[in-house]
PDB file of N, CA and C in Angstrom:
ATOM      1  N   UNK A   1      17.388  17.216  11.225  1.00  0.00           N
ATOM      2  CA  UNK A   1      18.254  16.078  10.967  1.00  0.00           C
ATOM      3  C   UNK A   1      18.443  15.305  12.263  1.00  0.00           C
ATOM      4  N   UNK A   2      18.496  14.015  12.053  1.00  0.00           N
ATOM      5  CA  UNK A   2      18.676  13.000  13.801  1.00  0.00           C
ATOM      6  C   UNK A   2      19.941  12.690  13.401  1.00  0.00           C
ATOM      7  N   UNK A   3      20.535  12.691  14.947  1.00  0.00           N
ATOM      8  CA  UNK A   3      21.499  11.754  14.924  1.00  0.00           C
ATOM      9  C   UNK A   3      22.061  10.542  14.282  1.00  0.00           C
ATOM     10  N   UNK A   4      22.864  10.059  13.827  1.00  0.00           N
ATOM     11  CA  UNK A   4      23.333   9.239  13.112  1.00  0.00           C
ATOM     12  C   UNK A   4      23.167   8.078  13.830  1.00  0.00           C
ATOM     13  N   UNK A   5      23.365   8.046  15.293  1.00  0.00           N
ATOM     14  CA  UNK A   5      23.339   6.743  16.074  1.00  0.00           C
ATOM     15  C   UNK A   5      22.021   6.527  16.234  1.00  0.00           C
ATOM     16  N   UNK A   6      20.994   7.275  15.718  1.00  0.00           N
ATOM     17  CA  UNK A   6      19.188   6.530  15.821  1.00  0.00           C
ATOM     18  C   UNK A   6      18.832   6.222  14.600  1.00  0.00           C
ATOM     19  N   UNK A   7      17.980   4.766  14.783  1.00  0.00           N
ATOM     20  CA  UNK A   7      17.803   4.157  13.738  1.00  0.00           C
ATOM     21  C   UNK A   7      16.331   4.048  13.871  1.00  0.00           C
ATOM     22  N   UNK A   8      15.452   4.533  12.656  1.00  0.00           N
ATOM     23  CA  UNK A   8      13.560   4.212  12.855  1.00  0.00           C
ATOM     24  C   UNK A   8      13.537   2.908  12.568  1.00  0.00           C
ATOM     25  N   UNK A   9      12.538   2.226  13.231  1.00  0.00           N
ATOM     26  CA  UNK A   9      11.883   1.235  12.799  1.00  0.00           C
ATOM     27  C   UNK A   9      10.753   1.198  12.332  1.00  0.00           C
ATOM     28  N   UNK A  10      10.662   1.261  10.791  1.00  0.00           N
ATOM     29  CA  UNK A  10       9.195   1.728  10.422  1.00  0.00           C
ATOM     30  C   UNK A  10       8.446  -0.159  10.030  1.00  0.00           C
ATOM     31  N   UNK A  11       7.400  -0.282  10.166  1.00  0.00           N
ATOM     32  CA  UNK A  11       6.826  -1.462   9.660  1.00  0.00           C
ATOM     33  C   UNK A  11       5.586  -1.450   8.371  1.00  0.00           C
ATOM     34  N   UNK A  12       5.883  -2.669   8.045  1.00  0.00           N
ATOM     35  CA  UNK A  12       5.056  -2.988   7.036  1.00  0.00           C
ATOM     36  C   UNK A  12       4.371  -4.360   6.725  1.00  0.00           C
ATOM     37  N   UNK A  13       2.695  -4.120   6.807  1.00  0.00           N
ATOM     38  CA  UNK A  13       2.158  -5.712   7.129  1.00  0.00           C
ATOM     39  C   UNK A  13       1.858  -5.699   5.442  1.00  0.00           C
ATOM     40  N   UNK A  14       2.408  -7.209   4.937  1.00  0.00           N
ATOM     41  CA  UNK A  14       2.225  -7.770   3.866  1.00  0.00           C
ATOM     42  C   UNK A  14       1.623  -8.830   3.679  1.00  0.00           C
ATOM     43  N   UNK A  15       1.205  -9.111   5.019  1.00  0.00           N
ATOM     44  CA  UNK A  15       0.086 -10.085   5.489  1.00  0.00           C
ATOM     45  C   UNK A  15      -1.102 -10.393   4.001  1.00  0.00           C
ATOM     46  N   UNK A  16      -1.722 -11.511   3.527  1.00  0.00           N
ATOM     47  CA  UNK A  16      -2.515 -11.393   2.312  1.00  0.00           C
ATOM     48  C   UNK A  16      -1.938 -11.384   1.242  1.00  0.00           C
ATOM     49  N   UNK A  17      -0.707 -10.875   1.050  1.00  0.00           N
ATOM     50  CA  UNK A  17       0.251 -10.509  -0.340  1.00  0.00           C
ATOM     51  C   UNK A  17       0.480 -11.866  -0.977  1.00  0.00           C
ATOM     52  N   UNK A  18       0.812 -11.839  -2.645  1.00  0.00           N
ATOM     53  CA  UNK A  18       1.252 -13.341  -2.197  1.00  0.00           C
ATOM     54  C   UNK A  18       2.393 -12.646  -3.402  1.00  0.00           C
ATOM     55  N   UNK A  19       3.641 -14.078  -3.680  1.00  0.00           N
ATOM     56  CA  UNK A  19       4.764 -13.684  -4.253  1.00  0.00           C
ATOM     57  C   UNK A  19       4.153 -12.604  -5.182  1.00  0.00           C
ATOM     58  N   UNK A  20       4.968 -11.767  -6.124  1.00  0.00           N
ATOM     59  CA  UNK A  20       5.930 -10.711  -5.698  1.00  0.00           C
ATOM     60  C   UNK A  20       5.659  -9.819  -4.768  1.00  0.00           C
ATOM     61  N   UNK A  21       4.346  -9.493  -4.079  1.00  0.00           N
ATOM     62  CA  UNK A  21       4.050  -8.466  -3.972  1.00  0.00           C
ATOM     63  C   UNK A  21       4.596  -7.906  -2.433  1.00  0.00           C
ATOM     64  N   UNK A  22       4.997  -9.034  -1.375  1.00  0.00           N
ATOM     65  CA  UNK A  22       5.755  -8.621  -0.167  1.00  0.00           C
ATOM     66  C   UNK A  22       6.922  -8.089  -0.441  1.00  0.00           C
ATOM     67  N   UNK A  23       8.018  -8.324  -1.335  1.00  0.00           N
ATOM     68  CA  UNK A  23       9.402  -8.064  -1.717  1.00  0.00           C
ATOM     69  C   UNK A  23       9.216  -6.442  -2.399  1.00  0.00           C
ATOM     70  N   UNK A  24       8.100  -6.480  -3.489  1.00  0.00           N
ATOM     71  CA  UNK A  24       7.608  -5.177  -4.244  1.00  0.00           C
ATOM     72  C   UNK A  24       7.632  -4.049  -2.878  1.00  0.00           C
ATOM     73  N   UNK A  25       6.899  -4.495  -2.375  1.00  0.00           N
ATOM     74  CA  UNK A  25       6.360  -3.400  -1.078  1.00  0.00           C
ATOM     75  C   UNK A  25       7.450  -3.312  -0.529  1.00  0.00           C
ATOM     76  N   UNK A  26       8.367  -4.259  -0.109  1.00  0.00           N
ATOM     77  CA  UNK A  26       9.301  -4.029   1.055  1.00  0.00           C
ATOM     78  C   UNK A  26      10.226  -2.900   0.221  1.00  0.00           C
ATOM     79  N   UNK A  27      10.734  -3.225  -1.154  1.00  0.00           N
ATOM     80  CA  UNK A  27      11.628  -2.174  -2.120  1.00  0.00           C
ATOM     81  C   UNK A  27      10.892  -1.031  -2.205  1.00  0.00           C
ATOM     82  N   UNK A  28       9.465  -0.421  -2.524  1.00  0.00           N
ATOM     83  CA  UNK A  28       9.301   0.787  -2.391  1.00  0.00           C
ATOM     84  C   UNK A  28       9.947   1.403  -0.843  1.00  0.00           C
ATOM     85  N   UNK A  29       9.392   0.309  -0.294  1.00  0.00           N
ATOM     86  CA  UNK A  29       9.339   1.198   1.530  1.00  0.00           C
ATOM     87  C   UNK A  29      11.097   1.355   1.832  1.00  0.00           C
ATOM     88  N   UNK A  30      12.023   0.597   1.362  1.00  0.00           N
ATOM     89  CA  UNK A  30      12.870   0.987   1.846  1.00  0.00           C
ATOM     90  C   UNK A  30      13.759   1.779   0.919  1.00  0.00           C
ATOM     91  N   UNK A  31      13.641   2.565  -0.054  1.00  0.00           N
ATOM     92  CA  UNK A  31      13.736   3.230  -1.020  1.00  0.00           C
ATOM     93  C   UNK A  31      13.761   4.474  -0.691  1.00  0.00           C
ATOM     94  N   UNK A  32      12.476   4.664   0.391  1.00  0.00           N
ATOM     95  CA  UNK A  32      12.097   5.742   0.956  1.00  0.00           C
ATOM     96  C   UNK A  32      12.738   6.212   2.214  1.00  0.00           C
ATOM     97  N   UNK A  33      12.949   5.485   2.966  1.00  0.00           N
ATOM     98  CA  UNK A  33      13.887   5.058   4.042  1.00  0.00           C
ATOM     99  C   UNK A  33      15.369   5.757   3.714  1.00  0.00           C
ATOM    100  N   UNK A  34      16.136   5.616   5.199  1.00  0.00           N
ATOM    101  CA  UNK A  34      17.252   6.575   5.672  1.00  0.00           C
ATOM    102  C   UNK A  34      18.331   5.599   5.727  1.00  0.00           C
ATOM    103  N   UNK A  35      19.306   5.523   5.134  1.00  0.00           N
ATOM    104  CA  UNK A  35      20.382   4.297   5.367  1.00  0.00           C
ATOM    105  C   UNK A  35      20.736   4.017   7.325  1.00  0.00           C
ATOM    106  N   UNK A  36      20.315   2.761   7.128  1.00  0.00           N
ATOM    107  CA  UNK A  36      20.415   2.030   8.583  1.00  0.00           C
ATOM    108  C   UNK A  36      19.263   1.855   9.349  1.00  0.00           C
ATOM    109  N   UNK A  37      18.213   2.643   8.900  1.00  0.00           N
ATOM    110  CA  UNK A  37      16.438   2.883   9.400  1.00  0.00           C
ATOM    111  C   UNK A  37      16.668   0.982   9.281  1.00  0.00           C
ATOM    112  N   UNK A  38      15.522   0.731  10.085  1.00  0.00           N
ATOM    113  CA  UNK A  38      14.864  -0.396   9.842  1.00  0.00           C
ATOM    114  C   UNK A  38      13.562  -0.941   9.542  1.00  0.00           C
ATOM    115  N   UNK A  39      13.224  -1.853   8.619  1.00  0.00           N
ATOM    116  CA  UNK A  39      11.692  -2.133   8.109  1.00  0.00           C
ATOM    117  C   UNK A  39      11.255  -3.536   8.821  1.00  0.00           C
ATOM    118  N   UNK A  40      10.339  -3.457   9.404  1.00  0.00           N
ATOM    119  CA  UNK A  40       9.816  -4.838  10.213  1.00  0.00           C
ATOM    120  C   UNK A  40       8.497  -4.759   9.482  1.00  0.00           C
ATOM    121  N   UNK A  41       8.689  -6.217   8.716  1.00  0.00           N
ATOM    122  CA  UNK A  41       7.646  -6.619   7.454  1.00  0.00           C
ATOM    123  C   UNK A  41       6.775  -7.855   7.861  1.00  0.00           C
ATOM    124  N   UNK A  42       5.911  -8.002   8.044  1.00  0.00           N
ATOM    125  CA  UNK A  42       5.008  -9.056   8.320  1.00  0.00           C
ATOM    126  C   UNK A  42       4.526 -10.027   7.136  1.00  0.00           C
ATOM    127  N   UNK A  43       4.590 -10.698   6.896  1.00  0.00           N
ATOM    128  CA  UNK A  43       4.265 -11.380   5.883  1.00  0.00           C
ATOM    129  C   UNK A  43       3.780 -13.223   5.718  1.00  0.00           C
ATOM    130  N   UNK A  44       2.443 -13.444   5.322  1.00  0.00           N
ATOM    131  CA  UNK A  44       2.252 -14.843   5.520  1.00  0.00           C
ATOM    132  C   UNK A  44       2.294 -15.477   4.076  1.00  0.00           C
ATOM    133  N   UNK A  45       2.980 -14.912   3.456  1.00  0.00           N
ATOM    134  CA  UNK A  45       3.092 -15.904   1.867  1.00  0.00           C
ATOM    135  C   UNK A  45       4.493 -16.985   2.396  1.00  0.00           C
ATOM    136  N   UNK A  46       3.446 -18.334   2.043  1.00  0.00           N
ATOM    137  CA  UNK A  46       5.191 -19.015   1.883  1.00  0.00           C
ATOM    138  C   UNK A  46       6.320 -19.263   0.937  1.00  0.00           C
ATOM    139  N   UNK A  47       6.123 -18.510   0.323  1.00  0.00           N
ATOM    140  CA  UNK A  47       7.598 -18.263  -1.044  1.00  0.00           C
ATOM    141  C   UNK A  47       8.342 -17.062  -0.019  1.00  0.00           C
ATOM    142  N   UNK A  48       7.826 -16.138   0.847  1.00  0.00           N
ATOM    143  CA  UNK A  48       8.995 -15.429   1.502  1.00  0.00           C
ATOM    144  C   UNK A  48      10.113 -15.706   2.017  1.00  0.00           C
ATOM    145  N   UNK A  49       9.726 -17.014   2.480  1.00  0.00           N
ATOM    146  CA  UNK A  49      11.173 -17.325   3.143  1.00  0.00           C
ATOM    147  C   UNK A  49      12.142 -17.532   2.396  1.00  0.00           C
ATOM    148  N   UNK A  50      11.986 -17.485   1.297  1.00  0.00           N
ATOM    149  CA  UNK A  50      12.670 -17.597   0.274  1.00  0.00           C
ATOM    150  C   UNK A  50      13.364 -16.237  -0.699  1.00  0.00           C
ATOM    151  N   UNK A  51      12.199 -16.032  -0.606  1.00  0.00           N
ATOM    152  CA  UNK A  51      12.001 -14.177  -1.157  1.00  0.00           C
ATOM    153  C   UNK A  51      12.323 -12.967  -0.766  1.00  0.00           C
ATOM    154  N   UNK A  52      12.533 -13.227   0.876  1.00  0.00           N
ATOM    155  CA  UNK A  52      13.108 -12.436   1.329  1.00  0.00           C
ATOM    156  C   UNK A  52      14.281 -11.905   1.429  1.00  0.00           C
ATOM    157  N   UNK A  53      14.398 -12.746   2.274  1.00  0.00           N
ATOM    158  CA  UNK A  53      16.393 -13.216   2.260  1.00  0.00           C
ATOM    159  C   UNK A  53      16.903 -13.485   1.053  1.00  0.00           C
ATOM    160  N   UNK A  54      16.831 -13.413  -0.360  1.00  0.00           N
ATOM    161  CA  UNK A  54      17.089 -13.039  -1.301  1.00  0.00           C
ATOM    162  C   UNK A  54      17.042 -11.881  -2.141  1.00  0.00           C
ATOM    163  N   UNK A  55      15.948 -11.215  -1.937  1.00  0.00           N
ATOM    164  CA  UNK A  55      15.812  -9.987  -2.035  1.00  0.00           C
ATOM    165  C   UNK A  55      16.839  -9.056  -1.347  1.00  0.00           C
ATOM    166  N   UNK A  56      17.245  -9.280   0.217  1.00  0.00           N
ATOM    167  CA  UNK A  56      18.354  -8.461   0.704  1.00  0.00           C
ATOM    168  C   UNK A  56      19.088  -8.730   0.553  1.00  0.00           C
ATOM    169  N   UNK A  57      19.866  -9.873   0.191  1.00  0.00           N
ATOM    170  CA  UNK A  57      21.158 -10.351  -0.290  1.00  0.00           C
ATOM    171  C   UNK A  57      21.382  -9.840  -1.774  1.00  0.00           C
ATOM    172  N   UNK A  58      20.371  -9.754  -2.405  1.00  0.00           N
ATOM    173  CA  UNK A  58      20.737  -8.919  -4.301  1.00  0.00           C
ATOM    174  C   UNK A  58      20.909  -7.055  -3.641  1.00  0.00           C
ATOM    175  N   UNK A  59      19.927  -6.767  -2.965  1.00  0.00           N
ATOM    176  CA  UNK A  59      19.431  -5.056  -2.651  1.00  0.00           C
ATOM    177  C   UNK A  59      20.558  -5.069  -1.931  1.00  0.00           C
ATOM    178  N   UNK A  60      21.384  -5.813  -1.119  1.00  0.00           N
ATOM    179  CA  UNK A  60      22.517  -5.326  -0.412  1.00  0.00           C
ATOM    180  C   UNK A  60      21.966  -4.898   0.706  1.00  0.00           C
ATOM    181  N   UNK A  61      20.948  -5.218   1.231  1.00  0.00           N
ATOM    182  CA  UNK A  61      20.305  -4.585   2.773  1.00  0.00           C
ATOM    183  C   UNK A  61      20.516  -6.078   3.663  1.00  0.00           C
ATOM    184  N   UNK A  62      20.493  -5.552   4.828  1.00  0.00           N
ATOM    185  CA  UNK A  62      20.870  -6.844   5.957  1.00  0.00           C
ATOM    186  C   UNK A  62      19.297  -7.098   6.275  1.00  0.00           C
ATOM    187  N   UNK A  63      19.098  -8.282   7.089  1.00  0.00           N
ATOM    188  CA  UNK A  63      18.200  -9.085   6.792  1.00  0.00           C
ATOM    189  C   UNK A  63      18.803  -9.229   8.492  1.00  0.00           C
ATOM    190  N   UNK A  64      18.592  -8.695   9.684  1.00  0.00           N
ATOM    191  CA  UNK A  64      18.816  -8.627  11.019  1.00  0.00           C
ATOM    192  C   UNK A  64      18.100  -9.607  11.480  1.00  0.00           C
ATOM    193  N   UNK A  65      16.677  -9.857  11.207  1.00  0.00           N
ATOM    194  CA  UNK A  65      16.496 -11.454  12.019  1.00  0.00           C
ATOM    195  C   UNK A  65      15.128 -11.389  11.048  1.00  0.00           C
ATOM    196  N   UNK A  66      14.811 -12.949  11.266  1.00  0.00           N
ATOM    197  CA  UNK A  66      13.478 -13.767  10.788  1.00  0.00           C
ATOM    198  C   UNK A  66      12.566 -14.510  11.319  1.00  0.00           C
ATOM    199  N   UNK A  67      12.047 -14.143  12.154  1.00  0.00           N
ATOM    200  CA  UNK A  67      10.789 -14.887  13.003  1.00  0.00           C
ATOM    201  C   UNK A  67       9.461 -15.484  12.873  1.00  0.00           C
ATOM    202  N   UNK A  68       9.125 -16.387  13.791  1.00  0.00           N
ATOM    203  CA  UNK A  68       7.568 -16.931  13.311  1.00  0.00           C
ATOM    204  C   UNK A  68       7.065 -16.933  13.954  1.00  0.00           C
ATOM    205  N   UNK A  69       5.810 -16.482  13.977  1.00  0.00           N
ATOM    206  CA  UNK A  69       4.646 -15.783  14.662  1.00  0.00           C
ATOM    207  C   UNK A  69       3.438 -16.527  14.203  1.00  0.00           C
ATOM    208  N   UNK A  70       3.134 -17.842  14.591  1.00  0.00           N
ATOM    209  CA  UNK A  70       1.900 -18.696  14.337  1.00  0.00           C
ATOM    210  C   UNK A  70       2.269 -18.556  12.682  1.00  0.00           C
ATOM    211  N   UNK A  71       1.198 -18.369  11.662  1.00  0.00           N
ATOM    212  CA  UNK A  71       1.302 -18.767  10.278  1.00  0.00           C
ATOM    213  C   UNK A  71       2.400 -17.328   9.562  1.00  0.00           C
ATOM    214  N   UNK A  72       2.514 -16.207  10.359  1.00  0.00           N
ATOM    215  CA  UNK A  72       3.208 -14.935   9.965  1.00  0.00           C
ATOM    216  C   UNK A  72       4.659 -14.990  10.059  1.00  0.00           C
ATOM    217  N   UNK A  73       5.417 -14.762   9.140  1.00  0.00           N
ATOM    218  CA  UNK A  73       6.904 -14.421   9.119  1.00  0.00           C
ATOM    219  C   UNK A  73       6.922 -13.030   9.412  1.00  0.00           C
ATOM    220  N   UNK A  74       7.870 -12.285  10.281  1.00  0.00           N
ATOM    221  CA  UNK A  74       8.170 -11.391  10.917  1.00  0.00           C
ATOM    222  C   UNK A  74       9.704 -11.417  10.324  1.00  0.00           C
ATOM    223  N   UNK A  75      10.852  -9.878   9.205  1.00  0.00           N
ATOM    224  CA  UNK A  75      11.306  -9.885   9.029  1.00  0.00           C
ATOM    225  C   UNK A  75      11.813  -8.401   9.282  1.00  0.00           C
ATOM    226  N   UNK A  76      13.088  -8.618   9.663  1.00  0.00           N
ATOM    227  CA  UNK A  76      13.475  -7.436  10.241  1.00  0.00           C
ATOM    228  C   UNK A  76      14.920  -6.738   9.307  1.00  0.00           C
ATOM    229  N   UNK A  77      14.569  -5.928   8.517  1.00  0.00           N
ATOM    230  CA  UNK A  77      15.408  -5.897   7.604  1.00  0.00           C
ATOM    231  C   UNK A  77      15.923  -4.346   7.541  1.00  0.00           C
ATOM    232  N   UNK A  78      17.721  -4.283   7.409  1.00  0.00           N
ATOM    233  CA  UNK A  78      18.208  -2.761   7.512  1.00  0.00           C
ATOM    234  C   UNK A  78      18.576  -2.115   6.563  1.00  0.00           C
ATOM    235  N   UNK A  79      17.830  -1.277   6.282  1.00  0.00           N
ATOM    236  CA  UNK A  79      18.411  -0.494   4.628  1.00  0.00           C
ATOM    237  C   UNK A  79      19.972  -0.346   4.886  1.00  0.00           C
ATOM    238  N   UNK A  80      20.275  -0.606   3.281  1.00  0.00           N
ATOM    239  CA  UNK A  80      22.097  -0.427   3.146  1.00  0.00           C
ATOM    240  C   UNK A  80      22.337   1.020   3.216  1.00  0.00           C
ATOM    241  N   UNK A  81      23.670   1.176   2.875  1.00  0.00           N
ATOM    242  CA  UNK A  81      23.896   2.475   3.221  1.00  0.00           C
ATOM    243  C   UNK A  81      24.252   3.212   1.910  1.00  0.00           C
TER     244      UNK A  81
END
């Protein structure tokens, strides 16, 4: 068992995906996941920006930051608890 104050950052490239299938992936992966772990999701569909941050706002997971990386969204998202 780890400490409560360490958090994984596991990632997931969704790069190629197009709607549903980045949001699909991100809900298995963090399903699997430890409340507070974090998922850093790569993704170049443009419905994510949309999809995302909606997706964690219904799942109740925080949505810690959203970045752009040439044509790639970079989303950094914390399973709820």
């Amino acid at each position: 068992m780890r400490p409560t104050s360490v958090c994984m950052i596991h990632d997931l490239d969704a790069t190629g995906l197009l709607c549903p299938l980045p949001v699909l992936k991100a809900r298995k992966r963090l399903n699997a996941l430890t409340a507070g772990d974090q998922l850093r999701m790569r993704a170049d569909d443009p419905a994510a920006v949309i999809d995302v941050p909606h997706f964690c706002a219904q799942a109740g997971h925080r949505l810690v930051e959203s970045t752009q990386d040439g044509d790639v969204q970079i989303y950094l998202i914390e399973k709820n608890t």
